[in-house]
PDB file of N, CA and C in Angstrom:
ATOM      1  N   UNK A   1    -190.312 257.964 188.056  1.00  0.00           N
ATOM      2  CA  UNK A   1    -188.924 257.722 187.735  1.00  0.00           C
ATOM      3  C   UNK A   1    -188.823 257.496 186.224  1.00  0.00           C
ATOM      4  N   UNK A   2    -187.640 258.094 185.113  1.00  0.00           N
ATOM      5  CA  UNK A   2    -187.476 258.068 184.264  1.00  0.00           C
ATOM      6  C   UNK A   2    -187.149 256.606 183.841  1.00  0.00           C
ATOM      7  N   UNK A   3    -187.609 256.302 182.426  1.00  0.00           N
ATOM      8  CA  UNK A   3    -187.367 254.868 182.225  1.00  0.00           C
ATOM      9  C   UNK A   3    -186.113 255.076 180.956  1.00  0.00           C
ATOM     10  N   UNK A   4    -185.186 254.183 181.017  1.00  0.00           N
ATOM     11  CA  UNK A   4    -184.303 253.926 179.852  1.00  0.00           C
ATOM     12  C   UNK A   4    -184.358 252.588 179.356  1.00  0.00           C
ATOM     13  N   UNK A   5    -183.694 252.047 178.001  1.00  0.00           N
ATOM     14  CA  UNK A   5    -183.657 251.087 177.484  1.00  0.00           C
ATOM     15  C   UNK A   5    -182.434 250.580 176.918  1.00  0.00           C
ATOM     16  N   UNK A   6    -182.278 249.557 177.323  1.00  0.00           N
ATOM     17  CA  UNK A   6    -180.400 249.370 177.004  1.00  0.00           C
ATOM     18  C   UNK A   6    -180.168 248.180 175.397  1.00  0.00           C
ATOM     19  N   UNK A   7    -179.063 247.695 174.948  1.00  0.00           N
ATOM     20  CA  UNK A   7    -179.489 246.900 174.628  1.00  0.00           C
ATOM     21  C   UNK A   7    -178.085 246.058 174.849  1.00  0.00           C
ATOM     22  N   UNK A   8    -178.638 244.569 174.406  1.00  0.00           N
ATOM     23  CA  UNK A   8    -177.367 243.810 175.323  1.00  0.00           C
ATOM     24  C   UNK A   8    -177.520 242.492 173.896  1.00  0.00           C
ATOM     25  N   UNK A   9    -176.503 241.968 174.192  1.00  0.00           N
ATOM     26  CA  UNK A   9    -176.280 241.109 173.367  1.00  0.00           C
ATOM     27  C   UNK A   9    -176.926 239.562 173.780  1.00  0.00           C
ATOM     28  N   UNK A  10    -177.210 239.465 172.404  1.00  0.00           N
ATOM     29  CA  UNK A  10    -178.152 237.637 172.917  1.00  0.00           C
ATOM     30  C   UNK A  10    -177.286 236.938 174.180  1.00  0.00           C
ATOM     31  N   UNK A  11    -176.019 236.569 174.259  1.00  0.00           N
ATOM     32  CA  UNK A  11    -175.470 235.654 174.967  1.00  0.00           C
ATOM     33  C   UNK A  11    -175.787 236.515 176.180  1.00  0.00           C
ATOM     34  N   UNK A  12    -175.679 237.570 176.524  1.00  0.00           N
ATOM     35  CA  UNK A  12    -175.656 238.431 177.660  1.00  0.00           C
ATOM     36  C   UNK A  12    -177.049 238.272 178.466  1.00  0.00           C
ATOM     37  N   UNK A  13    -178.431 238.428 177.524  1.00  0.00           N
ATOM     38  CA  UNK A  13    -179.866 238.082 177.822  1.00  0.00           C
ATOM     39  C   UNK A  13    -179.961 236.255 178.340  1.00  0.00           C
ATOM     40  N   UNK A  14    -179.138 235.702 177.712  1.00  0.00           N
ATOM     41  CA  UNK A  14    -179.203 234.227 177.898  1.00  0.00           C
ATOM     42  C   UNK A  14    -178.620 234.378 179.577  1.00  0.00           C
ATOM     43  N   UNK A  15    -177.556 234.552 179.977  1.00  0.00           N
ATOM     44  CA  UNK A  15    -176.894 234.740 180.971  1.00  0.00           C
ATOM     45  C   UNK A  15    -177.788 235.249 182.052  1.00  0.00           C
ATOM     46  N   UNK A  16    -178.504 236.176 181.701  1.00  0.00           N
ATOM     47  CA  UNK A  16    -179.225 237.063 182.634  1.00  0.00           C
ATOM     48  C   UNK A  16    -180.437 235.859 183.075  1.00  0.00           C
ATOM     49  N   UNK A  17    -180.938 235.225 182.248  1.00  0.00           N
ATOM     50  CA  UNK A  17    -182.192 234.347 182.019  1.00  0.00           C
ATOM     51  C   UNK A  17    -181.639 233.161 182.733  1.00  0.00           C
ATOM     52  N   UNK A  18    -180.175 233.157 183.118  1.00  0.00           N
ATOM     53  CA  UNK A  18    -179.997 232.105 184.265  1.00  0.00           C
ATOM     54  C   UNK A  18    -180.558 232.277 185.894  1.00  0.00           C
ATOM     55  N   UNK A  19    -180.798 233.882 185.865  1.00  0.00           N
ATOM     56  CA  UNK A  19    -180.649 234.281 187.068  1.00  0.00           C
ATOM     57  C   UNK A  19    -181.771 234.940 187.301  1.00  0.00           C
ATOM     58  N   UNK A  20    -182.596 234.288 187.737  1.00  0.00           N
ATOM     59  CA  UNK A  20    -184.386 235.069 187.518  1.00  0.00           C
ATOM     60  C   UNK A  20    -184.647 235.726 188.709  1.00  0.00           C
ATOM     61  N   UNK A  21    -183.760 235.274 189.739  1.00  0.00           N
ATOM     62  CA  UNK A  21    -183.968 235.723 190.774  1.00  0.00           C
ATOM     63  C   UNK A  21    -183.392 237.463 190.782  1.00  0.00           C
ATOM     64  N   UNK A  22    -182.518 238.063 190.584  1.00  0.00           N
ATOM     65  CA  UNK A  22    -181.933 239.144 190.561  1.00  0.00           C
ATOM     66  C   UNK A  22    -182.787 240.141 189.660  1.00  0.00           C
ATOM     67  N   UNK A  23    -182.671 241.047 190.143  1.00  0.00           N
ATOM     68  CA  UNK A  23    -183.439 242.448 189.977  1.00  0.00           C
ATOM     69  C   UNK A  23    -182.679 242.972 188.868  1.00  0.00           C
ATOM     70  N   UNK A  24    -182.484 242.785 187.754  1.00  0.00           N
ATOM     71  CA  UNK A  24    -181.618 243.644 186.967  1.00  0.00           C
ATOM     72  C   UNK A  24    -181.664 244.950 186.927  1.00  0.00           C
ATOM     73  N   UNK A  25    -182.751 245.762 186.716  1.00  0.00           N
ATOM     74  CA  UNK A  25    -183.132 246.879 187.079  1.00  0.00           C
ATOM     75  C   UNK A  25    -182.318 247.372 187.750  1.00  0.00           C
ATOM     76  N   UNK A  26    -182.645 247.088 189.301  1.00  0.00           N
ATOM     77  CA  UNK A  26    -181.364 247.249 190.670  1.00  0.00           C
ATOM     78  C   UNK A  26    -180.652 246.956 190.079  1.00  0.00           C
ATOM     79  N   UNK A  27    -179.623 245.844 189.887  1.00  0.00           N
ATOM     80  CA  UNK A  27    -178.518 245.963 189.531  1.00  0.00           C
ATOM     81  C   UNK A  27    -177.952 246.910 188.890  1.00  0.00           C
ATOM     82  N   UNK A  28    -178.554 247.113 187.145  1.00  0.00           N
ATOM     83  CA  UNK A  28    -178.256 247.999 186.440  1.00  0.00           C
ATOM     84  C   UNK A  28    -178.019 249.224 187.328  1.00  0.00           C
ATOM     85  N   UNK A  29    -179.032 249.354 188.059  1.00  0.00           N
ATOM     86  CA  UNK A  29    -178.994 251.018 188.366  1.00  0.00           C
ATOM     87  C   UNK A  29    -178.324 251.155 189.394  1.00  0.00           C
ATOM     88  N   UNK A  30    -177.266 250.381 189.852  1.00  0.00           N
ATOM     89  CA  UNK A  30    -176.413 250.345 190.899  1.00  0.00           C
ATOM     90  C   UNK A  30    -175.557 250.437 190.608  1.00  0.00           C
ATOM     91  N   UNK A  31    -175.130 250.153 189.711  1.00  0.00           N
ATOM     92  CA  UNK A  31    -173.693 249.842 188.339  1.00  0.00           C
ATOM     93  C   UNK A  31    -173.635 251.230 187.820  1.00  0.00           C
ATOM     94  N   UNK A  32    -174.791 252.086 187.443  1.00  0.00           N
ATOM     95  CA  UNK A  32    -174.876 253.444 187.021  1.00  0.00           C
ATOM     96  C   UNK A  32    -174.691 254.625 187.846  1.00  0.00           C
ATOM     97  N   UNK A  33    -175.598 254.170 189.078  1.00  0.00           N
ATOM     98  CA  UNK A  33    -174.903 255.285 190.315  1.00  0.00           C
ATOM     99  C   UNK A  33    -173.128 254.934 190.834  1.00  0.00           C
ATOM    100  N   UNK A  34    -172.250 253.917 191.291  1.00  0.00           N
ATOM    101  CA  UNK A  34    -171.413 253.456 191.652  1.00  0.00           C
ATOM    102  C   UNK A  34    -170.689 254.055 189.696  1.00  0.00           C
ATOM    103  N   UNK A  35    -170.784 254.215 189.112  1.00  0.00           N
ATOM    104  CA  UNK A  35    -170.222 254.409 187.854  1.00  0.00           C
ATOM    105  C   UNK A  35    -170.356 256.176 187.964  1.00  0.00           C
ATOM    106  N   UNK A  36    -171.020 257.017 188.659  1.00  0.00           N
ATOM    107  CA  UNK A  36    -171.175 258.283 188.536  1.00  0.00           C
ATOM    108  C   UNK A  36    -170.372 258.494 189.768  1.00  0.00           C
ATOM    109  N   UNK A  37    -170.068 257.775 190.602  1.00  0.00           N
ATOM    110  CA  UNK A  37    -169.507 258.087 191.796  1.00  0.00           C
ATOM    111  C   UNK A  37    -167.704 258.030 191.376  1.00  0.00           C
ATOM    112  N   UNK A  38    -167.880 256.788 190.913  1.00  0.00           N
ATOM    113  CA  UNK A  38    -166.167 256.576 190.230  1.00  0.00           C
ATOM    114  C   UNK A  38    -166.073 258.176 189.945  1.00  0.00           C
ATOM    115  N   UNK A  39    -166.228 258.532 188.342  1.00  0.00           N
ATOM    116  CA  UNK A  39    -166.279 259.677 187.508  1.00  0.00           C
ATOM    117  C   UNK A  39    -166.079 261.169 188.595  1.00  0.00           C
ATOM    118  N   UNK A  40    -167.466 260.990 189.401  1.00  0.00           N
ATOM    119  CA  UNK A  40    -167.177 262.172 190.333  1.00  0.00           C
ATOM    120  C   UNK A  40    -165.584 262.227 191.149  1.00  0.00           C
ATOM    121  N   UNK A  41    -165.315 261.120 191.927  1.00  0.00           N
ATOM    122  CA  UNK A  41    -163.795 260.660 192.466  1.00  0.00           C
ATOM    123  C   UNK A  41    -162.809 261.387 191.354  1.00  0.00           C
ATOM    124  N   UNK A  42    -162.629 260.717 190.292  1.00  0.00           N
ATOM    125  CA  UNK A  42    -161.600 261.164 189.607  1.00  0.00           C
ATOM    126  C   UNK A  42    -161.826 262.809 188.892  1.00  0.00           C
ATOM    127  N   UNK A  43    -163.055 262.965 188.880  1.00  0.00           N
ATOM    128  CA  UNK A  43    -162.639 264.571 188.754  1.00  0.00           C
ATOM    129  C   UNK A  43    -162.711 265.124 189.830  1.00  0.00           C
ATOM    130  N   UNK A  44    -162.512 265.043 191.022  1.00  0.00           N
ATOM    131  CA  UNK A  44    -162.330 265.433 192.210  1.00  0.00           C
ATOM    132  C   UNK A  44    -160.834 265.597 192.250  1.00  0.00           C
ATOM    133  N   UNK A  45    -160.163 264.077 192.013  1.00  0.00           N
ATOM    134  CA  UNK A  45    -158.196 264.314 191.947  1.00  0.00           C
ATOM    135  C   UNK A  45    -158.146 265.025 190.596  1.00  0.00           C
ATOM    136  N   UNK A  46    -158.482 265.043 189.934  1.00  0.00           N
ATOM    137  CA  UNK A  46    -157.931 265.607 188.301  1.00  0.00           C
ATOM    138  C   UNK A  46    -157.998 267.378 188.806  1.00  0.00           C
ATOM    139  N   UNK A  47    -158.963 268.062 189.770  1.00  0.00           N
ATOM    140  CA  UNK A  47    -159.490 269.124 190.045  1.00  0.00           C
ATOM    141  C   UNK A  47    -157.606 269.342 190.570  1.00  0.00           C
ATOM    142  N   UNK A  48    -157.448 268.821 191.584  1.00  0.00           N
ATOM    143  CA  UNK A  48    -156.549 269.104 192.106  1.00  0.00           C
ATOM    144  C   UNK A  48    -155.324 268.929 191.569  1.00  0.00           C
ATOM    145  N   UNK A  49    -154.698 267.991 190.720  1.00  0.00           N
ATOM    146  CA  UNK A  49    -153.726 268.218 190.049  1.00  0.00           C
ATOM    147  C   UNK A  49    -153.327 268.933 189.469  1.00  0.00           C
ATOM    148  N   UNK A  50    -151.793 268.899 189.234  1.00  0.00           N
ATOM    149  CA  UNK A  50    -150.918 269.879 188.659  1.00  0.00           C
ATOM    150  C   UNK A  50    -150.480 269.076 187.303  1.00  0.00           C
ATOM    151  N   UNK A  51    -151.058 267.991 187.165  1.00  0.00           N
ATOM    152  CA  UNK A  51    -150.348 267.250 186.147  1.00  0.00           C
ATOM    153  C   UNK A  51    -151.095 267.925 184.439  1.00  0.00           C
ATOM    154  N   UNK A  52    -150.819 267.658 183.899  1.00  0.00           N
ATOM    155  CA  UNK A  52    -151.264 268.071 182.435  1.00  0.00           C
ATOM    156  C   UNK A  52    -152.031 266.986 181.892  1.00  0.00           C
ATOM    157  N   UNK A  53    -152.577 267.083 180.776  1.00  0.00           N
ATOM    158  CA  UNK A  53    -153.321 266.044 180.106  1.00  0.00           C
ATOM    159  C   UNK A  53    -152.119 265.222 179.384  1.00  0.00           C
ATOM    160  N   UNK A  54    -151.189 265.654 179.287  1.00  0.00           N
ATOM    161  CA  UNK A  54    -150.215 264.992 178.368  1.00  0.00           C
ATOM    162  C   UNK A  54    -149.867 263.829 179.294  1.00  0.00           C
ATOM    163  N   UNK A  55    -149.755 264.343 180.285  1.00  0.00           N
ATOM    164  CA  UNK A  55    -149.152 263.779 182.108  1.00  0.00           C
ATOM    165  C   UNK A  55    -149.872 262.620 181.979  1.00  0.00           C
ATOM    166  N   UNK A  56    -150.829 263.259 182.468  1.00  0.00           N
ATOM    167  CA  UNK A  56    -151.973 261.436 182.507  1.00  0.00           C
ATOM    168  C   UNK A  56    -151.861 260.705 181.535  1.00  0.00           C
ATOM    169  N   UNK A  57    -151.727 261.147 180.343  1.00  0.00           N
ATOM    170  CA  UNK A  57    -151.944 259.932 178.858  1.00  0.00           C
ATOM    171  C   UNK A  57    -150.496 259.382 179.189  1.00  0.00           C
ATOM    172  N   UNK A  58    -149.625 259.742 179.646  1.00  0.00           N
ATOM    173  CA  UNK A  58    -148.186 259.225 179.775  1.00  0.00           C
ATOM    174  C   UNK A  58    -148.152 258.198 180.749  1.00  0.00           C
ATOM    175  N   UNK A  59    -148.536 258.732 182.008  1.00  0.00           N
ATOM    176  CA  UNK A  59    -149.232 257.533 183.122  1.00  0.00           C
ATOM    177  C   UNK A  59    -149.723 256.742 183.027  1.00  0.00           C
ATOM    178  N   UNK A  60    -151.122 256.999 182.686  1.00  0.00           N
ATOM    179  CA  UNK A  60    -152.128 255.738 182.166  1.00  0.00           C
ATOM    180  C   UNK A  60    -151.550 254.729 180.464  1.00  0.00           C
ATOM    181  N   UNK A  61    -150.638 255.500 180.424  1.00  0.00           N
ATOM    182  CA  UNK A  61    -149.799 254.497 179.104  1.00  0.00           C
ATOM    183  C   UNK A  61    -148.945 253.559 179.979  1.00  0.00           C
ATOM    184  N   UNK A  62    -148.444 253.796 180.654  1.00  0.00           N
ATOM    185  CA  UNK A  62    -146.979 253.190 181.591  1.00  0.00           C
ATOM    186  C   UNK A  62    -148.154 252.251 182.760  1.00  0.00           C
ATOM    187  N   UNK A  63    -148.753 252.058 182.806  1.00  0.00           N
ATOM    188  CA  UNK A  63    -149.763 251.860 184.312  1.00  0.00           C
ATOM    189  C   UNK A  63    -150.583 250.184 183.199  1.00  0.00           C
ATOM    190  N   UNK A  64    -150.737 250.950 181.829  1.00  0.00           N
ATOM    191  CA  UNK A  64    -151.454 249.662 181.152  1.00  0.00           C
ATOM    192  C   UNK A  64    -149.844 249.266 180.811  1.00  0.00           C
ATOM    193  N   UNK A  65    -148.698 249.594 180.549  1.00  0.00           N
ATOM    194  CA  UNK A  65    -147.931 248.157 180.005  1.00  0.00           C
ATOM    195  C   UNK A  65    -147.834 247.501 181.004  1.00  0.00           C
ATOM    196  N   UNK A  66    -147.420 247.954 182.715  1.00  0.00           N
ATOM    197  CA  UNK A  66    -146.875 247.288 183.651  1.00  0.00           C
ATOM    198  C   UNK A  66    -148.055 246.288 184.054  1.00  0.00           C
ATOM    199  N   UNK A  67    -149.556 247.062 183.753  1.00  0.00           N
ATOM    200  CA  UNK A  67    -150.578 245.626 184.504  1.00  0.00           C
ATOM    201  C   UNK A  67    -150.856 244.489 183.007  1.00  0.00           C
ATOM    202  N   UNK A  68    -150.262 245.143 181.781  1.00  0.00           N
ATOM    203  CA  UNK A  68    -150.311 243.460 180.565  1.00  0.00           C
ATOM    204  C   UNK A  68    -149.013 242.838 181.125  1.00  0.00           C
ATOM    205  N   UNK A  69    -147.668 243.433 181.573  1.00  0.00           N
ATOM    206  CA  UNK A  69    -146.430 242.509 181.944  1.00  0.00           C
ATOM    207  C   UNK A  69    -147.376 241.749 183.034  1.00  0.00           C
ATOM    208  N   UNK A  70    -147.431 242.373 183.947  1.00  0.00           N
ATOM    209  CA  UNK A  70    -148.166 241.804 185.400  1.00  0.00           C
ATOM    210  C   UNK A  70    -148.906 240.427 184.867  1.00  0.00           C
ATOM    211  N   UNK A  71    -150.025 240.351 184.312  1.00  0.00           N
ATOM    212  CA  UNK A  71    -150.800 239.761 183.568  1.00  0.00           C
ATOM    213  C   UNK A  71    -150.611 238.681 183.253  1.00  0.00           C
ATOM    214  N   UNK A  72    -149.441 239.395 182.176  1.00  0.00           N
ATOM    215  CA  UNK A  72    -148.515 238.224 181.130  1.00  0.00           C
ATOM    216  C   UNK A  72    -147.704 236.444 182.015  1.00  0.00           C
ATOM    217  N   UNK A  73    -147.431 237.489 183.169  1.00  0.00           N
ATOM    218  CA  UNK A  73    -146.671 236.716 183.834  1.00  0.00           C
ATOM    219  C   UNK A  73    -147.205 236.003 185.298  1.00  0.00           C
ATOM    220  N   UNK A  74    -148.137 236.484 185.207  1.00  0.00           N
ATOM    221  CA  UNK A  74    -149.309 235.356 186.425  1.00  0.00           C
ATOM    222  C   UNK A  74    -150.220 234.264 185.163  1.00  0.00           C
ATOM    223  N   UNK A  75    -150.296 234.411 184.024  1.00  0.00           N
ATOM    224  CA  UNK A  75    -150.554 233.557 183.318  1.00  0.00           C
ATOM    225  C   UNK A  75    -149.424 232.520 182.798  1.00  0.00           C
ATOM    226  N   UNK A  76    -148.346 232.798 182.593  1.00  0.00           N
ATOM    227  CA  UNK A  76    -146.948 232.258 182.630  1.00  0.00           C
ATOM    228  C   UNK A  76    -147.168 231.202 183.615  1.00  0.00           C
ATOM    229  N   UNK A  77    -146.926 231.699 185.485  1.00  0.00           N
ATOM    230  CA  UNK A  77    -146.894 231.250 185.688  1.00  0.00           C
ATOM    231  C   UNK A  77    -148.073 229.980 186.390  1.00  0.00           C
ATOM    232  N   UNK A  78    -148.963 230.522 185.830  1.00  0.00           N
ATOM    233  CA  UNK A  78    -150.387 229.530 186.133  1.00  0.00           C
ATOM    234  C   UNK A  78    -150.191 227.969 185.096  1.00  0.00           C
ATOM    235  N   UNK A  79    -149.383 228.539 184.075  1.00  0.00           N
ATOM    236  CA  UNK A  79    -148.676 227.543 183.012  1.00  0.00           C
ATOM    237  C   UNK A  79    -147.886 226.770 183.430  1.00  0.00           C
ATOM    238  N   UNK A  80    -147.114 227.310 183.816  1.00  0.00           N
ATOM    239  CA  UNK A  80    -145.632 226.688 184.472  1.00  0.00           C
ATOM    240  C   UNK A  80    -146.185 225.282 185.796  1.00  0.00           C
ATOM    241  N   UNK A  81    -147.239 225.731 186.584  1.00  0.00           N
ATOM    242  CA  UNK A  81    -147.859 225.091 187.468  1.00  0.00           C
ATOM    243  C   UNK A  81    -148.305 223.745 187.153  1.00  0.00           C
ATOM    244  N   UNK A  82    -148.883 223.562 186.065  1.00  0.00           N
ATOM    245  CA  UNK A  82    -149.406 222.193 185.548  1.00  0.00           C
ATOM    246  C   UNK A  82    -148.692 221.609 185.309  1.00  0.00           C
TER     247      UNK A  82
END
């Protein structure tokens, strides 16, 4: 099996070094297959659409303001609560 080498940030290695028990390896490479599977999914719908590239950047523009409002306002009201 091919070997790779990543690199991660000190706080990230500290974090990991909490958890001696976990296989990072596995992990990692579970995160990488489940990450090729996403990718495959969406060019699977993108295959089939009729939408344009313009289409999607218009979508995925409108899709991120409504989930920062969304956001905005479950933090609001997590505020409001105290």
């Amino acid at each position: 099996m091919p070997n790779i080498t990543l690199s991660i940030s000190e706080e990230l290695k500290k974090e990991m070094k909490k958890h001696p028990s976990v296989n990072w390896s596995y992990a990692f490479r579970n995160a990488i297959e489940q990450k090729i599977v996403d990718f495959e999914e969406a060019e699977k719908i993108a295959r089939k659409s009729r939408l344009s590239l313009k289409d999607w950047k218009s979508i995925d523009a409108k899709i991120s303001r409504d989930a920062a409002r969304h956001a905005k306002a479950l933090l609001h009201e997590g505020n409001c609560n105290r």
